[in-house]
Protein backbone atom coordinates (compact mmCIF):
# COMPACT_ATOMS: atom_id res chain seq x y z
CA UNK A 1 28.25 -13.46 -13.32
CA UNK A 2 26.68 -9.93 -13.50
CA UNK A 3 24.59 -8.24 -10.62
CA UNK A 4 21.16 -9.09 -11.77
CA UNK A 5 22.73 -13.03 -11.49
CA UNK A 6 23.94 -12.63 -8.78
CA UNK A 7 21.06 -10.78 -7.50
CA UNK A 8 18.62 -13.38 -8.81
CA UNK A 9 20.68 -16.27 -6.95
CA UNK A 10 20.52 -15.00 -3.38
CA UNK A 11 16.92 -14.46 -3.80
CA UNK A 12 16.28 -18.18 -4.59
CA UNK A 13 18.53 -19.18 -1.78
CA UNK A 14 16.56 -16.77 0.55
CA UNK A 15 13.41 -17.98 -0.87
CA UNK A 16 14.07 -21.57 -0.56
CA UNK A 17 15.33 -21.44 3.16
CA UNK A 18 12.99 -19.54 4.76
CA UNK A 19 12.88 -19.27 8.68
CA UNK A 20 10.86 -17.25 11.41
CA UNK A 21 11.36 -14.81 13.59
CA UNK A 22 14.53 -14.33 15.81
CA UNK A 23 15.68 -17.88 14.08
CA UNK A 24 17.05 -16.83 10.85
CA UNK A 25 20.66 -18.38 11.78
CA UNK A 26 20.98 -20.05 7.91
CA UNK A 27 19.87 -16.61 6.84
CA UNK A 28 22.49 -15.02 8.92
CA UNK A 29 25.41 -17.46 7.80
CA UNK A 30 24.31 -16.75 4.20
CA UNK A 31 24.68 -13.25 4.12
CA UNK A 32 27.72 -13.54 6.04
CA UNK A 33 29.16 -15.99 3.38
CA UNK A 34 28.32 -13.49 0.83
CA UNK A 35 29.75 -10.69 2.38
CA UNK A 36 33.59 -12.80 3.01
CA UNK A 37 33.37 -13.67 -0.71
CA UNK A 38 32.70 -9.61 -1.68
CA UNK A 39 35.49 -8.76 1.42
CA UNK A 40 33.04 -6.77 3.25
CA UNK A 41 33.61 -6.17 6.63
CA UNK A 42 30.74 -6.61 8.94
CA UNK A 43 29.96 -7.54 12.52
CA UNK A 44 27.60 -10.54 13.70
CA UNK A 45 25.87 -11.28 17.59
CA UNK A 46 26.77 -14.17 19.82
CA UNK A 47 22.89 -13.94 21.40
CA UNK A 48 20.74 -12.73 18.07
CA UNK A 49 20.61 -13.51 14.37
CA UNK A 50 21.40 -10.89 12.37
CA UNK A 51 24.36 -8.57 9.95
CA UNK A 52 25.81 -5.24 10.24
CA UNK A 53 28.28 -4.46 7.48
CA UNK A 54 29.74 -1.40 5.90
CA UNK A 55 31.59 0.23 3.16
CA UNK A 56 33.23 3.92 2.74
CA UNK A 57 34.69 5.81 5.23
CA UNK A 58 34.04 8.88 7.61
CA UNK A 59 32.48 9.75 10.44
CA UNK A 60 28.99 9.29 9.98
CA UNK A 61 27.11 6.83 8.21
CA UNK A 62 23.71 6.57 6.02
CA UNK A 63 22.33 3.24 6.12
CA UNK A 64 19.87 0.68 4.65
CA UNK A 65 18.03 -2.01 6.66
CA UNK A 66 16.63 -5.53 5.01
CA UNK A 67 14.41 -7.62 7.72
CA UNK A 68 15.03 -11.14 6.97
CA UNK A 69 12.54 -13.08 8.52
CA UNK A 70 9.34 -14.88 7.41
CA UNK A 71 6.17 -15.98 8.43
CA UNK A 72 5.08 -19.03 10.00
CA UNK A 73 1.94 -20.35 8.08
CA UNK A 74 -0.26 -22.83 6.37
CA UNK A 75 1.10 -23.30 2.76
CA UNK A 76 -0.99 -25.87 0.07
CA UNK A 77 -2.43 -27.86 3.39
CA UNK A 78 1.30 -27.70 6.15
CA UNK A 79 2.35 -25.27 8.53
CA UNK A 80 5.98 -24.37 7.66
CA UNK A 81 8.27 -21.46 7.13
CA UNK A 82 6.75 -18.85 3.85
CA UNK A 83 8.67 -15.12 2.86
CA UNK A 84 4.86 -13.80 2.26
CA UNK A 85 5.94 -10.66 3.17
CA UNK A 86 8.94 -10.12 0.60
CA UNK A 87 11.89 -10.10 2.97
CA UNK A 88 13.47 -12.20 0.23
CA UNK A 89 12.96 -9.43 -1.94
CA UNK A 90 14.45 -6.77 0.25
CA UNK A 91 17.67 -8.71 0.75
CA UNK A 92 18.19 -9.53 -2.35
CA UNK A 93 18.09 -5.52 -3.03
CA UNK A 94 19.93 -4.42 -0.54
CA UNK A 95 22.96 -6.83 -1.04
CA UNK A 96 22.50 -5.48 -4.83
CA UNK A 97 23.02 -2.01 -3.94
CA UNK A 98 25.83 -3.30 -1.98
CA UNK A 99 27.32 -4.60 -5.38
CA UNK A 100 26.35 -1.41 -6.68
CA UNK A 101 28.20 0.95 -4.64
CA UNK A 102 31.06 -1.56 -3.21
CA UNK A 103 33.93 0.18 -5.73
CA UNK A 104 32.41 3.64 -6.07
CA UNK A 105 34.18 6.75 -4.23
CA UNK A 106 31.95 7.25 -1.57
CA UNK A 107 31.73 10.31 0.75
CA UNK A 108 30.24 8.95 3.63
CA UNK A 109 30.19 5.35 5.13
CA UNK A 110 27.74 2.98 3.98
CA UNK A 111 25.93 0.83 6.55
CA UNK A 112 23.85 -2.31 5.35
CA UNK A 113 21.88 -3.69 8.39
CA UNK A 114 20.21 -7.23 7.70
CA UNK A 115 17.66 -7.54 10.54
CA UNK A 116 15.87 -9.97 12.26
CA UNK A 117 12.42 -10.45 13.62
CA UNK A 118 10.55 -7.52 11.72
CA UNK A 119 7.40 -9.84 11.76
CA UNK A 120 7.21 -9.87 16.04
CA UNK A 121 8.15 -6.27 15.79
CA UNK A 122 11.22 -6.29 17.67
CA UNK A 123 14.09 -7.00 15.89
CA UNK A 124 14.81 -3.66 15.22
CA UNK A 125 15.10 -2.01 18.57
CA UNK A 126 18.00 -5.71 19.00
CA UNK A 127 19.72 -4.13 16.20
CA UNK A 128 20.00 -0.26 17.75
CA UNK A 129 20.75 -2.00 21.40
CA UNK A 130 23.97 -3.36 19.30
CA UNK A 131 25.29 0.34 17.96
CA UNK A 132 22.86 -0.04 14.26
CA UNK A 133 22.23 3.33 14.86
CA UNK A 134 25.87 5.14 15.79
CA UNK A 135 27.00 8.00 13.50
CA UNK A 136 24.09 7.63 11.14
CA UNK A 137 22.27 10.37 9.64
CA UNK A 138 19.95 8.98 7.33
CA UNK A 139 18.33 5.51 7.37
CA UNK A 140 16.10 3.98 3.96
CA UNK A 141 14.49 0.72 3.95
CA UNK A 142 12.46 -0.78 1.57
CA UNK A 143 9.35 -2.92 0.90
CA UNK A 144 8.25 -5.06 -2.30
CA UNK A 145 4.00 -3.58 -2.75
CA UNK A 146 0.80 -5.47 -3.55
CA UNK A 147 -0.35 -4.31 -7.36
CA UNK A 148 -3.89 -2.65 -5.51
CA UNK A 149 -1.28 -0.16 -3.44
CA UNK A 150 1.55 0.66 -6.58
CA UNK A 151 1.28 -0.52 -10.10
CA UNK A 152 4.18 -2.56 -11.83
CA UNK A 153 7.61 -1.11 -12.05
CA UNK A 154 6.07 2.30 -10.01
CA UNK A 155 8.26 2.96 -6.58
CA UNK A 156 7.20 5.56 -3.78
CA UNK A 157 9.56 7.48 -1.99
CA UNK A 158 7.63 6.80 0.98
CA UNK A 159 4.88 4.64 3.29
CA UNK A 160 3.53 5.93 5.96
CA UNK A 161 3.01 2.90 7.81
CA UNK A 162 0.50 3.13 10.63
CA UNK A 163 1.43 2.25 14.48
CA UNK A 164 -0.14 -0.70 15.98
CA UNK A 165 -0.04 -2.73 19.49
CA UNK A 166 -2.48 -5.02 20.73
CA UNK A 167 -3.80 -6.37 23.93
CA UNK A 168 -4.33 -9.68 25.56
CA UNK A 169 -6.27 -10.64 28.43
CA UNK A 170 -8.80 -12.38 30.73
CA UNK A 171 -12.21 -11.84 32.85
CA UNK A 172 -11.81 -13.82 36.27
CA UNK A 173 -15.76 -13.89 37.06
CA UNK A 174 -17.60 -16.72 38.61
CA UNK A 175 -19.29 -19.75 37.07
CA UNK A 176 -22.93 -20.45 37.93
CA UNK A 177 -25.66 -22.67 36.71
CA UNK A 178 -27.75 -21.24 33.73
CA UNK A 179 -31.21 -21.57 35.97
CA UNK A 180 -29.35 -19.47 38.81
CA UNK A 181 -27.70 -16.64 37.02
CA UNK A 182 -27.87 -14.33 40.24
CA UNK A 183 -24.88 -16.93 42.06
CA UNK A 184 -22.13 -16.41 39.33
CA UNK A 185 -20.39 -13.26 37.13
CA UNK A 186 -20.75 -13.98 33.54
CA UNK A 187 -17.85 -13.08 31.79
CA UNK A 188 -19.74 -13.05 28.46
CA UNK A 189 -21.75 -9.85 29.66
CA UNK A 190 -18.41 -8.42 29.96
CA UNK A 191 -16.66 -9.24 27.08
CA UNK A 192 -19.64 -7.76 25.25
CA UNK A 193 -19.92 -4.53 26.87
CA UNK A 194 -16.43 -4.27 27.01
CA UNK A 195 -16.82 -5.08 22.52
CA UNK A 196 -19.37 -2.16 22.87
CA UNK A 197 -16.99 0.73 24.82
CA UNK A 198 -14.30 0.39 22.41
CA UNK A 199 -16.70 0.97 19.74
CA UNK A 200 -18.23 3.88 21.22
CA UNK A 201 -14.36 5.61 21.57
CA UNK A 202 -14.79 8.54 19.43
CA UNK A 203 -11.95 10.43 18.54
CA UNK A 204 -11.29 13.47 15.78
CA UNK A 205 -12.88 12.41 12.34
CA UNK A 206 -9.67 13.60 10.68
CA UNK A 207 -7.98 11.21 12.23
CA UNK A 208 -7.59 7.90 11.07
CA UNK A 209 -7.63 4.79 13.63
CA UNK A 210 -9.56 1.12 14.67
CA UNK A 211 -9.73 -1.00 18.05
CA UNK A 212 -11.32 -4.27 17.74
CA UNK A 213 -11.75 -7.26 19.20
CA UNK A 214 -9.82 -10.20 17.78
CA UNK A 215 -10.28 -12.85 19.99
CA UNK A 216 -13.09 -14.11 22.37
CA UNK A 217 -13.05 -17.46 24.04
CA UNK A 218 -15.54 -18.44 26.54
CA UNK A 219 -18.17 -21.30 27.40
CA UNK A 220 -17.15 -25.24 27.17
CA UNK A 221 -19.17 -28.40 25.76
CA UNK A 222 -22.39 -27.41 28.26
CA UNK A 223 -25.04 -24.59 27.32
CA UNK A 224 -26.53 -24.96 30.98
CA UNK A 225 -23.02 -23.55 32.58
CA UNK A 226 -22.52 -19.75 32.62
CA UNK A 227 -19.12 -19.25 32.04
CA UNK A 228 -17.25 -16.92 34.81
CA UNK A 229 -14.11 -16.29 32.24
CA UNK A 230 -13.58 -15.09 28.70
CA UNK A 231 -9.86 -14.85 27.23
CA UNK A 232 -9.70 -11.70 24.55
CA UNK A 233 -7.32 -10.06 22.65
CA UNK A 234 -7.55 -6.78 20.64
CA UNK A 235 -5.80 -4.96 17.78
CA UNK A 236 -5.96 -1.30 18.12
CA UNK A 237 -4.11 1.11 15.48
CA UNK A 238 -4.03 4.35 13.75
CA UNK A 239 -2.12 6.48 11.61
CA UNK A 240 -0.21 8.99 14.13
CA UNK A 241 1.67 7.70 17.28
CA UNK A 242 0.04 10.29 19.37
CA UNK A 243 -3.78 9.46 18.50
CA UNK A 244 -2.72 5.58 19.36
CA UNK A 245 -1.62 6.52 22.81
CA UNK A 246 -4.94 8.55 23.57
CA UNK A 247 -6.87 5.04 22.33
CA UNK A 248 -5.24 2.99 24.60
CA UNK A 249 -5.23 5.17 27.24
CA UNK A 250 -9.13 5.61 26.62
CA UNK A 251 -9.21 1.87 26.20
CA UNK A 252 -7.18 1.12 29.38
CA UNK A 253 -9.53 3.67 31.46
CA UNK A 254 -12.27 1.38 29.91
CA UNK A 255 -11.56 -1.74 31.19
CA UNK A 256 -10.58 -0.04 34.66
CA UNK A 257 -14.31 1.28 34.70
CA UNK A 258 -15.51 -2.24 33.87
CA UNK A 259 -13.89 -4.04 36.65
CA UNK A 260 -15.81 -1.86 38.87
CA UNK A 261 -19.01 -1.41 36.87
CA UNK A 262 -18.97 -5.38 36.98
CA UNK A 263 -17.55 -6.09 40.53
CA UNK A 264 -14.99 -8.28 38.56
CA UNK A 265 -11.36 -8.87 37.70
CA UNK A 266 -9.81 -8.21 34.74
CA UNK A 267 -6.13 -9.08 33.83
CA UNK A 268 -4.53 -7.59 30.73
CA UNK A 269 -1.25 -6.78 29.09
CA UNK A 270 -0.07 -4.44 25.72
CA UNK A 271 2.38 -5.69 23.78
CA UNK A 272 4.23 -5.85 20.55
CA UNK A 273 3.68 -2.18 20.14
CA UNK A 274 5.08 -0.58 16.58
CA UNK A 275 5.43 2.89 16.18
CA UNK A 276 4.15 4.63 13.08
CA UNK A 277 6.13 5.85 10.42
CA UNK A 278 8.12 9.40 11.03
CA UNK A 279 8.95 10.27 7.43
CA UNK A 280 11.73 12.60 6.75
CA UNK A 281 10.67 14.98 3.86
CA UNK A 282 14.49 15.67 2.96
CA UNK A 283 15.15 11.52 2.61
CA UNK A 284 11.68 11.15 1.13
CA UNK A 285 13.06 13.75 -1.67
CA UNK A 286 16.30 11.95 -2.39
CA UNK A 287 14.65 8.65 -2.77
CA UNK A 288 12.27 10.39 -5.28
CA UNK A 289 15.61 11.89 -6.98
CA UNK A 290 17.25 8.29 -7.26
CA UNK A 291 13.65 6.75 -8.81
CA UNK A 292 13.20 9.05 -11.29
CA UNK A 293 16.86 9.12 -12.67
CA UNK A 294 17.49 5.21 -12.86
CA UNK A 295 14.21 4.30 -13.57
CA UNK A 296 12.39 7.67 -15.07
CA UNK A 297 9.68 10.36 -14.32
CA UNK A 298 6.93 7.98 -15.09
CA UNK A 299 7.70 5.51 -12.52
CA UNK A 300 7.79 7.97 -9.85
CA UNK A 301 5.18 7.21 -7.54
CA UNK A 302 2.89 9.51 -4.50
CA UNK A 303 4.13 8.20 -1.15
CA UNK A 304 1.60 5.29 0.19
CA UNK A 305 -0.06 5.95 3.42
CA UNK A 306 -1.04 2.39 4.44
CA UNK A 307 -2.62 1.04 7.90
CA UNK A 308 -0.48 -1.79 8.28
CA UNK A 309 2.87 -1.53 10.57
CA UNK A 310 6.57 -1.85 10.40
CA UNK A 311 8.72 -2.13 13.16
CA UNK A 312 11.54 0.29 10.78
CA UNK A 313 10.29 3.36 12.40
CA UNK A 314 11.93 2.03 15.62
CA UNK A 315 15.18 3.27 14.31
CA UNK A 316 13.70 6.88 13.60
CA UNK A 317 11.65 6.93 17.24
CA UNK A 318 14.46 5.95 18.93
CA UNK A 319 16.89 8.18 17.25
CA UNK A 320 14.63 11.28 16.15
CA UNK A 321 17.58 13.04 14.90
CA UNK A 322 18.25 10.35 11.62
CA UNK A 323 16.69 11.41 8.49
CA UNK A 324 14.50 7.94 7.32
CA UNK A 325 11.89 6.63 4.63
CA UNK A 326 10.80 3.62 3.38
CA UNK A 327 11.03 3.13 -0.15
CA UNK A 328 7.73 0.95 -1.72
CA UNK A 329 8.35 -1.01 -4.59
CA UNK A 330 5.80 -1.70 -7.28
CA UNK A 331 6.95 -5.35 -7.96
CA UNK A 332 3.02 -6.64 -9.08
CA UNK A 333 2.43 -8.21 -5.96
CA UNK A 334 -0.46 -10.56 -5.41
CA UNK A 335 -2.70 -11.76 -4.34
CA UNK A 336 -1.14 -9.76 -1.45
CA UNK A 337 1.34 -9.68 1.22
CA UNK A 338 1.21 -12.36 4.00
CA UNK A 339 -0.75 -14.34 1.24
CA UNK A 340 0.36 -18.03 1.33
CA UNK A 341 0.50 -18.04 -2.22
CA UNK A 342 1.78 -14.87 -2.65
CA UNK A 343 3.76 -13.91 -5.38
CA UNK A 344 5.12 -10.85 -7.50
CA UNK A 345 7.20 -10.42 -10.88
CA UNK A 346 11.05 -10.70 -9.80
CA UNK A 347 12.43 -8.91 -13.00
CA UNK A 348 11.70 -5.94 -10.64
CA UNK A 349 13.96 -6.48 -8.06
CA UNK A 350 17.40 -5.42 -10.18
CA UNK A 351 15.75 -2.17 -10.82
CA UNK A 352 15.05 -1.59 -6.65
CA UNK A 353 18.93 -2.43 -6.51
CA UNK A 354 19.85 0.25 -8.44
CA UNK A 355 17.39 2.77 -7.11
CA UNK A 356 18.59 2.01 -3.81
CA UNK A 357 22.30 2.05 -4.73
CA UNK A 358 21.17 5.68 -6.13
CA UNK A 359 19.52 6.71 -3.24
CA UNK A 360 22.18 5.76 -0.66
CA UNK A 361 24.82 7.76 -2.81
CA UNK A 362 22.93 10.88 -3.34
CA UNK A 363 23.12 11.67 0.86
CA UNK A 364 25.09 14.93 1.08
């Protein structure tokens, strides 16, 4: 069986077996089954899913990541397991630029890290905590692209993914009766002057960046109660790391001023924070190098610069010194990613393998 079969059948194991975040253990054994069949040697976690193999030797490393996760979602009417995001894809690349480069000399060692938990934006900083990151120089990653961001058969030498974190949390005010307003704290009057500070946050206009509420959840089956607490959460992001730490700083001072301003208490919590993307230009430029010679001038793409997040610029944030893009692959992706019925033309993915496989060989 050649590469692109081999390729082809991993993907429509990965695609059939799908499982969430931090419980990819099938996923795990898979990849682990291929690898003892190619006589790869890799490492594996007693207390997370996940891979770490590696070919070539030396003393420092350039290395690949594949998440492996999927969403949990409503698919055709059930809630149940869906790769909407393409980590199929990506492993099924990434073990095909491993079968690429597995007999080639090789000047450097060649680290493959299969990840978990990408989609609760996480998984990543598991994988440095268990040495992902030692002796490497240079880090790529890639990401199958809906057709509106990179045509079919284009691939980018970069995305500049955005950084993201959100916030949860609750006003602790007072019921009253609706006729006696003056013997309670509405939390509603909060909630919406709290909606109306965040969008009154101004920063630079050459900046790009959002904070909105997501969720608001107040009131019960009565209109004639006034309801003393509101649950909210909020998604705040923009492009740079820096301009997302003055907005939730701003946003932080904000509710601080409302607690007062209202005489009430408000409890709330950041989380799942993912840094934006720190693009090396030098790996951005081999990437570009490895597209245009396996797959020609015309299907070298601009890099993407894209709101969404990815929790692969963990590895460069945490290790500023590694060298790191993010390959996007133009794969005719739609309806679009995290779609339930998303879907994209497979034929593609042999040609990521090889530009990847490229890439990974081209480090100096």
């Amino acid at each position: 069986m050649n590469i692109e079969d081999k390729m082809m059948e991993w993907f429509n194991y990965f695609h059939e077996h799908p499982e969430v975040s931090w419980q990819e253990k099938g996923t795990t054994e898979k990849i682990a089954e291929i690898l003892d069949e190619l006589d790869v040697p890799y490492r594996r976690f007693p207390d997370v899913t996940g891979v770490i193999a590696e070919i070539g030797e030396g003393e420092t490393a350039v290395a690949v990541r594949a998440d492996m996760d999927a969403l949990w979602q409503e698919v055709d009417g059930v809630f149940r397991a869906n790769h909407s995001c393409g980590h199929d894809a990506h492993m099924a690349m990434v073990l095909g630029a491993l079968l690429h480069l597995r007999n080639e000399p090789l000047n450097k060692k060649v680290r493959f890290i299969f990840q978990p938990a990408e989609e609760k934006g996480n998984g990543s900083v598991a994988m440095i905590e268990r040495g992902a990151m030692e002796g490497v120089t240079h880090l790529f990653g890639v990401h199958v692209r809906p057709l509106e961001e990179l045509p079919l058969g284009q691939f980018s030498p970069a995305i500049y993914h955005g950084a993201g974190i959100f916030l949860e949390g609750k006003i602790l005010g007072v019921d009253a009766h609706g006729a006696r307003p003056h013997q309670g704290k509405n939390a509603i009057d909060v909630v919406v002057a709290l909606h109306q500070f965040i969008k009154s946050i101004y920063l630079s206009p050459f900046e790009s960046y959002s904070a909105k509420l997501t969720k608001i959840m107040a009131g019960g089956e009565n209109a004639n109660i006034i309801p003393g607490s509101v649950e909210f959460a909020m998604d705040v992001r923009a492009q740079k790391n820096s301009v997302l730490q003055v907005l939730k700083d701003r946003i932080t001072e904000g509710i601080e001023g409302l607690k007062n301003l209202y005489d009430i208490d408000i409890e709330f919590e950041w989380y799942d924070y993912t840094p934006g993307a720190e693009v090396s230009l030098e790996a951005a430029a081999v990437a570009e190098e490895a597209i245009r010679h396996v797959a020609g001038d015309q299907a070298a793409a601009s890099p993407i610069v894209i709101s969404g997040s990815d929790d692969f610029h963990f590895y460069t944030t945490k290790h500023p010194e590694v060298k790191a893009t993010m390959i996007g692959a133009g794969v005719g992706l739609v309806p679009g990613l995290h779609h339930p019925q998303m879907t994209f033309d497979r034929t593609v993915l042999p040609v990521g393998a090889r530009i990847l496989a490229e890439t990974l060989k081209r480090v100096k």
